[in-house]
C-alpha atoms as a PDB file:
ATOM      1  CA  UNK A   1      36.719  11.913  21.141  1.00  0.00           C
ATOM      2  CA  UNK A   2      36.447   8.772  19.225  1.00  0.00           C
ATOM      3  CA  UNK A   3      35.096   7.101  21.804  1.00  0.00           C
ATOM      4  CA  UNK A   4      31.979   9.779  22.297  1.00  0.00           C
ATOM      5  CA  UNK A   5      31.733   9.649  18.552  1.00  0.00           C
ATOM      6  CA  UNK A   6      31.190   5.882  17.864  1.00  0.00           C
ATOM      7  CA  UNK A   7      28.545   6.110  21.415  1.00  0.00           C
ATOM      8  CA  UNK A   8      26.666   9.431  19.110  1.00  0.00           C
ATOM      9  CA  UNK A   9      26.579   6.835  16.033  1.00  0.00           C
ATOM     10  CA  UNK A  10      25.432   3.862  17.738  1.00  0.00           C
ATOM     11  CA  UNK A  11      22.769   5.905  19.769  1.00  0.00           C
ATOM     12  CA  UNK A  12      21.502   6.978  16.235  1.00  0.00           C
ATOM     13  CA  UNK A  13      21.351   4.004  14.683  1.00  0.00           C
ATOM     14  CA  UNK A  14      19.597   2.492  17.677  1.00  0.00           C
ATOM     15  CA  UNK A  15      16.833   5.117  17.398  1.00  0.00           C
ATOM     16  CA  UNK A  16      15.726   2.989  14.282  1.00  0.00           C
ATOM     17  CA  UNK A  17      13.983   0.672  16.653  1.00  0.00           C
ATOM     18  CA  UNK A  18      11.305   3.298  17.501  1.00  0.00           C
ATOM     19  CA  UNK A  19       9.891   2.723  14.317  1.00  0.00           C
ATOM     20  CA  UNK A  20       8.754  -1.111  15.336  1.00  0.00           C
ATOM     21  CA  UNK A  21       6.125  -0.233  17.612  1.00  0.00           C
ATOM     22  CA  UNK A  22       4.627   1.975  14.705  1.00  0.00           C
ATOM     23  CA  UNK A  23       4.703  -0.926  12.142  1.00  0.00           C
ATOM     24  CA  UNK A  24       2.928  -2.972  15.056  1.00  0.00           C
ATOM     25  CA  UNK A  25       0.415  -0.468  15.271  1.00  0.00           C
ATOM     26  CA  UNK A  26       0.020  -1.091  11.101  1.00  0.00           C
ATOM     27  CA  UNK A  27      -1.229  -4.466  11.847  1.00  0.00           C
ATOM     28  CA  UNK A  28      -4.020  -3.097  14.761  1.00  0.00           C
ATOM     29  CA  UNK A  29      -4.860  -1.070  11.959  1.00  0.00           C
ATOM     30  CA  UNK A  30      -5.271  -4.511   9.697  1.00  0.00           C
ATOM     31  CA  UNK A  31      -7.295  -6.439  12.269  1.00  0.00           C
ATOM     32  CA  UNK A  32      -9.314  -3.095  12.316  1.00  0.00           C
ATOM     33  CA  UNK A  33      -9.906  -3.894   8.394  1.00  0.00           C
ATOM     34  CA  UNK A  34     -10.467  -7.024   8.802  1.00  0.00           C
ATOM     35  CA  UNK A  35     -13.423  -6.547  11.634  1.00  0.00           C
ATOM     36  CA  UNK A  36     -15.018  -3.806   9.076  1.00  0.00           C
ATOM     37  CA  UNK A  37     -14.800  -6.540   5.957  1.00  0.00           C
ATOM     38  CA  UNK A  38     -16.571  -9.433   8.111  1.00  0.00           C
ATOM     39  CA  UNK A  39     -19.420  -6.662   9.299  1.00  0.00           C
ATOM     40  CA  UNK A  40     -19.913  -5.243   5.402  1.00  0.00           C
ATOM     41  CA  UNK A  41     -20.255  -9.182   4.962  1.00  0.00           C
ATOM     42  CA  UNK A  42     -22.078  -9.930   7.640  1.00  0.00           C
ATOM     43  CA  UNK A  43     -24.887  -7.342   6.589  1.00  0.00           C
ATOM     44  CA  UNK A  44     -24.631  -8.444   3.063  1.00  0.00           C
ATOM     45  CA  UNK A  45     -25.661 -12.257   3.662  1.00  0.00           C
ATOM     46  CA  UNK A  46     -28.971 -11.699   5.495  1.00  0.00           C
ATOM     47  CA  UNK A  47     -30.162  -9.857   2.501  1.00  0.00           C
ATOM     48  CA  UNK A  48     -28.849 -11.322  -0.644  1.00  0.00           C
ATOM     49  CA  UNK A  49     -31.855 -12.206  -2.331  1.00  0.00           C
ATOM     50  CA  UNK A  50     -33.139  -8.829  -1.484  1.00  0.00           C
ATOM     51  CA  UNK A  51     -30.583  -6.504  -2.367  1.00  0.00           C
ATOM     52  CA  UNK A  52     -30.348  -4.690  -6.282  1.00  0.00           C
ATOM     53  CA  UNK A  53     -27.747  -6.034  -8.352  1.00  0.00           C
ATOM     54  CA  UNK A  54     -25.984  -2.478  -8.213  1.00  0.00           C
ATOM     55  CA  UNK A  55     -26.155  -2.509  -4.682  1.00  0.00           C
ATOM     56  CA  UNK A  56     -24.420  -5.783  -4.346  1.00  0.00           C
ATOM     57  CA  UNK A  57     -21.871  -4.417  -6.830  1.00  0.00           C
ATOM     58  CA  UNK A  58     -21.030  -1.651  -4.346  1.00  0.00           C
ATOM     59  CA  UNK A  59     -20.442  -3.441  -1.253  1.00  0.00           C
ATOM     60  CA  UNK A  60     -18.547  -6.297  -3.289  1.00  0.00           C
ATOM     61  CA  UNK A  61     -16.462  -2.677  -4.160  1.00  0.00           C
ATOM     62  CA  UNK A  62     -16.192  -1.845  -0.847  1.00  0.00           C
ATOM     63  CA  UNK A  63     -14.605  -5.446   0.078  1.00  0.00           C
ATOM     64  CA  UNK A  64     -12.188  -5.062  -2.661  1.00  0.00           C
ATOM     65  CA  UNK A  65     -11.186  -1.679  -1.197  1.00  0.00           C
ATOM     66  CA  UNK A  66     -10.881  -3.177   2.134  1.00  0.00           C
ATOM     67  CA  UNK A  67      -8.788  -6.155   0.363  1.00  0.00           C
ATOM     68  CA  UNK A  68      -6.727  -3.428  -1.171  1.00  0.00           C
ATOM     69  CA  UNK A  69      -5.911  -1.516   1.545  1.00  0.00           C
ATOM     70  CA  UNK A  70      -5.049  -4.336   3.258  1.00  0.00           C
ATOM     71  CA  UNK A  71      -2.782  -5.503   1.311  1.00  0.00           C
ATOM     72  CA  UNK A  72      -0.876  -2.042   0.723  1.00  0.00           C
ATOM     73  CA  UNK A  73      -0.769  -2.185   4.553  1.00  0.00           C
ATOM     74  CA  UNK A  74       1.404  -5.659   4.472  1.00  0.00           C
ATOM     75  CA  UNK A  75       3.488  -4.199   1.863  1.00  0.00           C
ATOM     76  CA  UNK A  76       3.955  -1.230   4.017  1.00  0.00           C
ATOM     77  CA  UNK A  77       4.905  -2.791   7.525  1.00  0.00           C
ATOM     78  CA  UNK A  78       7.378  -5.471   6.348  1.00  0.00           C
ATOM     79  CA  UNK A  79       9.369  -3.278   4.019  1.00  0.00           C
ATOM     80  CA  UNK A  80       9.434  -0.163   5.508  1.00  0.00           C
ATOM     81  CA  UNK A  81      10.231  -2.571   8.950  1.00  0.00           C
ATOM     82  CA  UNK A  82      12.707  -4.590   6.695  1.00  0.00           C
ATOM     83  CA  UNK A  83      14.205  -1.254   5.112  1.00  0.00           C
ATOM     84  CA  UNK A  84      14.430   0.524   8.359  1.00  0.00           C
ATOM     85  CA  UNK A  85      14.502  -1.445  11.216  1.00  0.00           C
ATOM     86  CA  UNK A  86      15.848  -5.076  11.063  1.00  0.00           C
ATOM     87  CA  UNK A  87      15.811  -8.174   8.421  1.00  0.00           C
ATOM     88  CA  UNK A  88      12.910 -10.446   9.210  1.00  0.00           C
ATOM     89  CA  UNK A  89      13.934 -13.823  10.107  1.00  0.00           C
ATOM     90  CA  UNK A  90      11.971 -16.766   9.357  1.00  0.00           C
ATOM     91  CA  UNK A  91      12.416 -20.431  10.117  1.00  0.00           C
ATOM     92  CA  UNK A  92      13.121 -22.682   7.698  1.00  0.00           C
ATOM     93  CA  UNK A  93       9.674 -24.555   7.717  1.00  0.00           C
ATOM     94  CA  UNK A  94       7.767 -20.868   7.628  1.00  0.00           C
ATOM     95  CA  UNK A  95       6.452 -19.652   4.489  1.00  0.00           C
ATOM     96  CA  UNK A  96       8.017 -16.546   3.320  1.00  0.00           C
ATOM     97  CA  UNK A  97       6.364 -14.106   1.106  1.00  0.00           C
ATOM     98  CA  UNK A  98       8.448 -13.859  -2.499  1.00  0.00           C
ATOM     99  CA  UNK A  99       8.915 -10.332  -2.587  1.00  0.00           C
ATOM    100  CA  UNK A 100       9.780 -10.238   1.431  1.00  0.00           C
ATOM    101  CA  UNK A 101      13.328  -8.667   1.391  1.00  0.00           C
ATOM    102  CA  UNK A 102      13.229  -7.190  -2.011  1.00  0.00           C
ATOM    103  CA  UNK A 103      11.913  -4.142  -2.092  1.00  0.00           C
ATOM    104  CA  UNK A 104      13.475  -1.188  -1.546  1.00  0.00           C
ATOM    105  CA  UNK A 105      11.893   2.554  -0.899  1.00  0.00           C
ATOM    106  CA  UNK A 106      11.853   3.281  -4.498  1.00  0.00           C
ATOM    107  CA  UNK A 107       9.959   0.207  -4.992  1.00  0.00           C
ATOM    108  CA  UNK A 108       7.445   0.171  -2.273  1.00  0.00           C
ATOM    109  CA  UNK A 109       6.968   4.371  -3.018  1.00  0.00           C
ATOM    110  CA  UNK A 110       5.707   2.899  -6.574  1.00  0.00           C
ATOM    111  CA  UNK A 111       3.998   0.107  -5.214  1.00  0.00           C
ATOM    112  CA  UNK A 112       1.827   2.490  -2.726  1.00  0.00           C
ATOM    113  CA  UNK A 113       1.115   5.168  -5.649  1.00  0.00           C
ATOM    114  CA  UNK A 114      -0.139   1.883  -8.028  1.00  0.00           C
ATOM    115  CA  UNK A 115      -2.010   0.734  -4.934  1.00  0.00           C
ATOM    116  CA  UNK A 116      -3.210   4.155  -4.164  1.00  0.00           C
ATOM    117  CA  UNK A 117      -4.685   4.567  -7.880  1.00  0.00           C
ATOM    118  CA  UNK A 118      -6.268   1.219  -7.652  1.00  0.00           C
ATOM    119  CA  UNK A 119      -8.057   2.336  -4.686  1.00  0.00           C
ATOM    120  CA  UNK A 120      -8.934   5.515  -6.419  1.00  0.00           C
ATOM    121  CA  UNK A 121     -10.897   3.770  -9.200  1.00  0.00           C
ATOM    122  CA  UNK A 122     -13.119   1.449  -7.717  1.00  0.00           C
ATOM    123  CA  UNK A 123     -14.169   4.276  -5.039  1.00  0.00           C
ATOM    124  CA  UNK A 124     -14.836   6.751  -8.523  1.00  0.00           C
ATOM    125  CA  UNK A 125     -16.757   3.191  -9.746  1.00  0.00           C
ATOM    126  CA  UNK A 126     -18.729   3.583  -6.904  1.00  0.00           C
ATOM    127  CA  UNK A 127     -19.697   7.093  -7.122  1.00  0.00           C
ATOM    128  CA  UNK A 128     -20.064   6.517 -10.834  1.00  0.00           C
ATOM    129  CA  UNK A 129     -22.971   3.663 -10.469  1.00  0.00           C
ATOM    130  CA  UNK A 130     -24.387   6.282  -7.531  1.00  0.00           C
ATOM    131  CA  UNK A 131     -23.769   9.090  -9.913  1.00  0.00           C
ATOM    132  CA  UNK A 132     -27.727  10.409 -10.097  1.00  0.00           C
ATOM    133  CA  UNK A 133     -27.492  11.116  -6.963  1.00  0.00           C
ATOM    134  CA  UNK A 134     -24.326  13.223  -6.534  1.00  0.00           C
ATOM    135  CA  UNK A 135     -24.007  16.471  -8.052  1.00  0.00           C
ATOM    136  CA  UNK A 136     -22.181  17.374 -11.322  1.00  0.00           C
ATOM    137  CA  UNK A 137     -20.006  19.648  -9.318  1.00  0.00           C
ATOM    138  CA  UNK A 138     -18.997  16.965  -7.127  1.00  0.00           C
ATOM    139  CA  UNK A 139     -18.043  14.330 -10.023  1.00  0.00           C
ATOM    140  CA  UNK A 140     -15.826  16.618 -11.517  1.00  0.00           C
ATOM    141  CA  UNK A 141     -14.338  17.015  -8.320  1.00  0.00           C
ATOM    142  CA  UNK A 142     -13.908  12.849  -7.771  1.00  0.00           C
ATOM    143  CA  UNK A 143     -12.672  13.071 -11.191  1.00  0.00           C
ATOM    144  CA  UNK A 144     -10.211  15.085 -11.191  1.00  0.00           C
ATOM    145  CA  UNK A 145      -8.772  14.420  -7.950  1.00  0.00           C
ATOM    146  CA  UNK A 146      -8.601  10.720  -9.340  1.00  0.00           C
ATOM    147  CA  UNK A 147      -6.262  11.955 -12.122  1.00  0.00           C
ATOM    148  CA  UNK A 148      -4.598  13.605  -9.993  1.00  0.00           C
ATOM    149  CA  UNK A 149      -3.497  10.421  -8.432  1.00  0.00           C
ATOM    150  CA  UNK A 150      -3.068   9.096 -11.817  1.00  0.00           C
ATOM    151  CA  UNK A 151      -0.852  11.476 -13.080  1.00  0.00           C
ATOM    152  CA  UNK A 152       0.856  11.570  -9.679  1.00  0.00           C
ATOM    153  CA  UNK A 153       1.853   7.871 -10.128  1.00  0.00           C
ATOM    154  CA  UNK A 154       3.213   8.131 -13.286  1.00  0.00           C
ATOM    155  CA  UNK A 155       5.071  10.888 -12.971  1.00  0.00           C
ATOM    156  CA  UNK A 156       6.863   8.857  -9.806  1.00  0.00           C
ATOM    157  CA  UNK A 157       7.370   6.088 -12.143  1.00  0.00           C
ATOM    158  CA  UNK A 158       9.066   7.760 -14.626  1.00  0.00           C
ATOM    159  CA  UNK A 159      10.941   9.924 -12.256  1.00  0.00           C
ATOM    160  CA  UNK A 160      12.113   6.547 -10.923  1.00  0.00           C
ATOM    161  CA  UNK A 161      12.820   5.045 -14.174  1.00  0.00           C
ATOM    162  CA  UNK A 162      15.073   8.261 -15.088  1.00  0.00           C
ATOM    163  CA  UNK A 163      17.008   8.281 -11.868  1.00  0.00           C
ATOM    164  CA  UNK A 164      17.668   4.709 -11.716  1.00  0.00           C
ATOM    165  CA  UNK A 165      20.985   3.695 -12.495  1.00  0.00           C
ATOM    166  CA  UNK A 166      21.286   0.865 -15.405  1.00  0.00           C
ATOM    167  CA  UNK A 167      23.093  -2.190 -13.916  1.00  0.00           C
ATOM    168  CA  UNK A 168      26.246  -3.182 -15.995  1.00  0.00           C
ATOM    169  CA  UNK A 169      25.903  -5.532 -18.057  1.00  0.00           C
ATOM    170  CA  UNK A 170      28.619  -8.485 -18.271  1.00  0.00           C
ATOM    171  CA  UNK A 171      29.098  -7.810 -22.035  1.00  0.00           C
ATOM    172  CA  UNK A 172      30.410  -4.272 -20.778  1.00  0.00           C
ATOM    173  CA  UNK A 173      33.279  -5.329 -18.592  1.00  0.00           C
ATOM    174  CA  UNK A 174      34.265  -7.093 -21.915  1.00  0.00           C
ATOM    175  CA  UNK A 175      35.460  -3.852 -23.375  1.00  0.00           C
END
C-alpha cells in the first residue's frame, strides 16, 4: 500500500510539469508584444513631423502599455514557473535578474494588481486626452471600472499585510 501511495504522490507532483509548456506559451505571447510595439513604431516614424502633439502622446501611451504588459508577463512566467514548476538555473557567467527566485505568490499576486492599475491609468489617460469624443456615459464607466482596480489592489495589499506573519526578531529569542 505504501508502495502505490508514494507512485500516487510522485505522479502528482510530476503533473507540475504541465504547467511549462503554458509559461512557454507566455513568451509567444511576448514576441507577439514585441511585433505590435515595433509596428505602432514603425507607423509613428514616417509621420513625426506630421502628427499632433496629443496624438504622439497616445501612441507613446500605447508603447508604455505594451512595455508594461510586457514586463508583468516576465514577472509572470519565471515566478509562477519558479513557484510551481522547477528553480531556474543559470550559469555562473549569465546575468540573473535580482528579484529571480524571490518572489513568492503573495508577492507576484501584488505585483500583477500594481501592474494591472498601472495599466489601468495610462489607458483612462488615453481616453481622457480623447475624452470629446467619447460619451459621458462611457467615462464614468472607464472611471469607475479604473477604481475598481484601484480599490481592488489595495484591498489585496492590505489583506496581505494583515495575514502576513511578522518574522521574529533576534531581540525576541532574548526573552
Amino acid at each position: 500500500m505504501k508502495k502505490l501511495e508514494a507512485l500516487v504522490e510522485q505522479l502528482m507532483y510530476s503533473t507540475r510539469w504541465l504547467l511549462a509548456p503554458i509559461y512557454f506559451g507566455l513568451s509567444l505571447a511576448l514576441i507577439a508584444l514585441g511585433i505590435k510595439f515595433f509596428q505602432e513604431l514603425f507607423h509613428l516614424l514616417p509621420n513625426i513631423l506630421a502628427i499632433k502633439e496629443a496624438e504622439l502622446i497616445l501612441v507613446v501611451l500605447s508603447l508604455i502599455d505594451i512595455a508594461l504588459v510586457s514586463g508583468l508577463l516576465i514577472m509572470v512566467m519565471f515566478t509562477s514557473y519558479e513557484n510551481f514548476v522547477s528553480s531556474i538555473e543559470l550559469s555562473e557567467n549569465t546575468e540573473k535578474l535580482s528579484w529571480l527566485g524571490t518572489l513568492d505568490t503573495n508577492s507576484l499576486k501584488s505585483k500583477v494588481a500594481a501592474s494591472i492599475v498601472a495599466i489601468s491609468s495610462i489607458h483612462l489617460l488615453k481616453i481622457f486626452m480623447n475624452a470629446e469624443n467619447i460619451d459621458n456615459e462611457k467615462l464614468l464607466w472607464y472611471v469607475i471600472i479604473h477604481l475598481t482596480f484601484v480599490i481592488s489592489a489595495f484591498a489585496m495589499g492590505m489583506l496581505d499585510k494583515v495575514t502576513r506573519k511578522p518574522k521574529k526578531s533576534s531581540s525576541d529569542d532574548d526573552h
